[in-house]
Protein backbone atom coordinates (compact mmCIF):
# COMPACT_ATOMS: atom_id res chain seq x y z
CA UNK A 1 -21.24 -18.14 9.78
CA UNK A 2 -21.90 -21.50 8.05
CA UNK A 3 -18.82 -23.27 7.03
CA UNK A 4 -19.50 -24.55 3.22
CA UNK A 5 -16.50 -26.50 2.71
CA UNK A 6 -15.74 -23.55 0.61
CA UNK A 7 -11.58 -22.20 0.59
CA UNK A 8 -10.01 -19.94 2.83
CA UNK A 9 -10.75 -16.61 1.09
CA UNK A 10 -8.02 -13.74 2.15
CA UNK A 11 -9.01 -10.51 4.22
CA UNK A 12 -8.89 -8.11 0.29
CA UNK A 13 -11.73 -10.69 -1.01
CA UNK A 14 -9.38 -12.85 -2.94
CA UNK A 15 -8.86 -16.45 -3.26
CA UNK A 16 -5.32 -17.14 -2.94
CA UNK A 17 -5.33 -19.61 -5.84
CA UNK A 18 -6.82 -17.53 -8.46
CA UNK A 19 -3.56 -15.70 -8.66
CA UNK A 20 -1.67 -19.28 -9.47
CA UNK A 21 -4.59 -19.55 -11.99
CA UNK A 22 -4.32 -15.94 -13.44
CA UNK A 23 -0.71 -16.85 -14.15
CA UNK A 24 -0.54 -20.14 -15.51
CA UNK A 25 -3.21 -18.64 -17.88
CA UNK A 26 -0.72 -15.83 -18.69
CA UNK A 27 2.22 -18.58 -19.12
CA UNK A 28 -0.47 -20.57 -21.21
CA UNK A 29 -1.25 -17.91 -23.40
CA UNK A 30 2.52 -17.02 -23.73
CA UNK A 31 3.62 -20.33 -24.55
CA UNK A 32 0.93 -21.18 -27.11
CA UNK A 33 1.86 -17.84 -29.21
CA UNK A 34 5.63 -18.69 -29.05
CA UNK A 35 4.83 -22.26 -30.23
CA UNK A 36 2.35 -20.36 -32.85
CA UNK A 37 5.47 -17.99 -34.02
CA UNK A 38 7.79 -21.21 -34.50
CA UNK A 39 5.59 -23.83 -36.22
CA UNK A 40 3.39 -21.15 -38.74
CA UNK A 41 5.24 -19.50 -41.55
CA UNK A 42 1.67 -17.00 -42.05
CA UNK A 43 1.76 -16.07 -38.09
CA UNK A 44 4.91 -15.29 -38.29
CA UNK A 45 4.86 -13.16 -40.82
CA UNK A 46 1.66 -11.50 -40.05
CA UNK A 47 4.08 -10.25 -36.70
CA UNK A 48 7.08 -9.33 -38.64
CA UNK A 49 4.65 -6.77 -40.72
CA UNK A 50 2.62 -5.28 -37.81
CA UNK A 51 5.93 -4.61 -34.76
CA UNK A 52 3.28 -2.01 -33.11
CA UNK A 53 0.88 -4.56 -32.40
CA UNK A 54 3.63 -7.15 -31.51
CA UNK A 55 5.74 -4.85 -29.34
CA UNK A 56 2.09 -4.41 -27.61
CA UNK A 57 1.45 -7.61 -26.74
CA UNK A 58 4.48 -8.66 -25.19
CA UNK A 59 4.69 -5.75 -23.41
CA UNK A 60 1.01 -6.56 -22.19
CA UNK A 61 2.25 -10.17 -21.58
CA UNK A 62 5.58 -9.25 -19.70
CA UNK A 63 3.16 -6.61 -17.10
CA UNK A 64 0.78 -9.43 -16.47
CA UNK A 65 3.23 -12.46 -15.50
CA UNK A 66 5.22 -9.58 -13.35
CA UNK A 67 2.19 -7.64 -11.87
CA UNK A 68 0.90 -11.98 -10.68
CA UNK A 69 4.84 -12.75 -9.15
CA UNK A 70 4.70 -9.75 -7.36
CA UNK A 71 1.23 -10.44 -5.97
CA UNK A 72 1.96 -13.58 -5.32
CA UNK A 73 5.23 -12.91 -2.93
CA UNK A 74 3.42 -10.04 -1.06
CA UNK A 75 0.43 -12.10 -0.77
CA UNK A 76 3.19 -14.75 1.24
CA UNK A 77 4.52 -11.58 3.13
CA UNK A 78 0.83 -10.87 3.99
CA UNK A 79 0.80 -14.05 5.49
CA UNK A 80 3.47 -14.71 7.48
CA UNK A 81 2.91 -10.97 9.40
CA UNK A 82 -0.21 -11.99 9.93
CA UNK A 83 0.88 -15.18 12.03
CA UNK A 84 3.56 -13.18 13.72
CA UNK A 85 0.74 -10.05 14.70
CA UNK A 86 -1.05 -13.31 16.24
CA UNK A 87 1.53 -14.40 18.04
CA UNK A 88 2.16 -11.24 19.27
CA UNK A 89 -1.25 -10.15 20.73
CA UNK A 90 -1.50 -14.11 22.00
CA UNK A 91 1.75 -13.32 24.33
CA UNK A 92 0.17 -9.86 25.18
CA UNK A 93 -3.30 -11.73 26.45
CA UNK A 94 -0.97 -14.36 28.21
CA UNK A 95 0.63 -11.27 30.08
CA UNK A 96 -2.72 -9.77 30.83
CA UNK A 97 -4.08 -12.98 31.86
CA UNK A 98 -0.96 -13.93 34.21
CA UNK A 99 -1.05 -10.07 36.19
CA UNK A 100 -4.50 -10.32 36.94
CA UNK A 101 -4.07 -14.02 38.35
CA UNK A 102 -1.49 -11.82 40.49
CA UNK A 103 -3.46 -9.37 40.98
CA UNK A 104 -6.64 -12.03 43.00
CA UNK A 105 -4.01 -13.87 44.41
CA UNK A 106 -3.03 -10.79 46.11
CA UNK A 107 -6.26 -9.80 46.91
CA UNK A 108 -7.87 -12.68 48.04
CA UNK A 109 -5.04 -14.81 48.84
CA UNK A 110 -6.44 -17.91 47.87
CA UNK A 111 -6.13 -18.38 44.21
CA UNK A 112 -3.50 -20.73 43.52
CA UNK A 113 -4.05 -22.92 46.76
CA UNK A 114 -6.84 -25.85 47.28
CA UNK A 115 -9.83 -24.58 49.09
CA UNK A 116 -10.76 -26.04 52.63
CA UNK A 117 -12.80 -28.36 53.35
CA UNK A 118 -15.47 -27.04 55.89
């Protein structure tokens, strides 16, 4: 495979930082309607007279910034199991590697020691 200089791109297809930018969006968009509601007499009103709609977005708003942290810390879990399964299977290949050095040695009886010189 040709390296491109491109990010590290996890195993589910997803670039790790487009859930940072998937939730600063969400915080954007949150922040610029609360700054909306507070400076704009109209906007404000226009949500006092329609709660259905209001109610809806937030709720939207609160499931989207949750449903990103929670990505986000199993995405961290994800990858520090994966560096302990490596570790793991590189001690079990040490193991492997070390018992079949035994295993010549015991045969052959010279691994381990300098060969003679004929």
């Amino acid at each position: 495979m040709i390296d491109r200089g491109q990010a590290p791109v996890e195993s589910s297809g997803v670039d790790p930082v487009d859930g940072w930018l998937a939730a600063a969006l969400a915080l954007l968009i949150t922040l610029v309607l609360i700054m909306a509601e507070l400076t704009d007499a109209g906007q404000r009103h226009w949500w006092a007279a329609h709660p259905l709609t209001t109610d809806t977005v937030a709720g939207l708003l609160v499931l989207l910034v949750t449903v990103l942290v929670v990505n986000q810390l199993l995405t961290r879990r994800q990858a520090g199991q994966r560096g302990h399964a490596v570790a793991v299977q590189a001690a079990i290949l040490v193991a492997q590697a070390a018992r079949s050095v035994r295993a010549a040695s015991s045969v052959t009886g010279r691994i381990g020691r300098p060969r003679r010189r004929l």
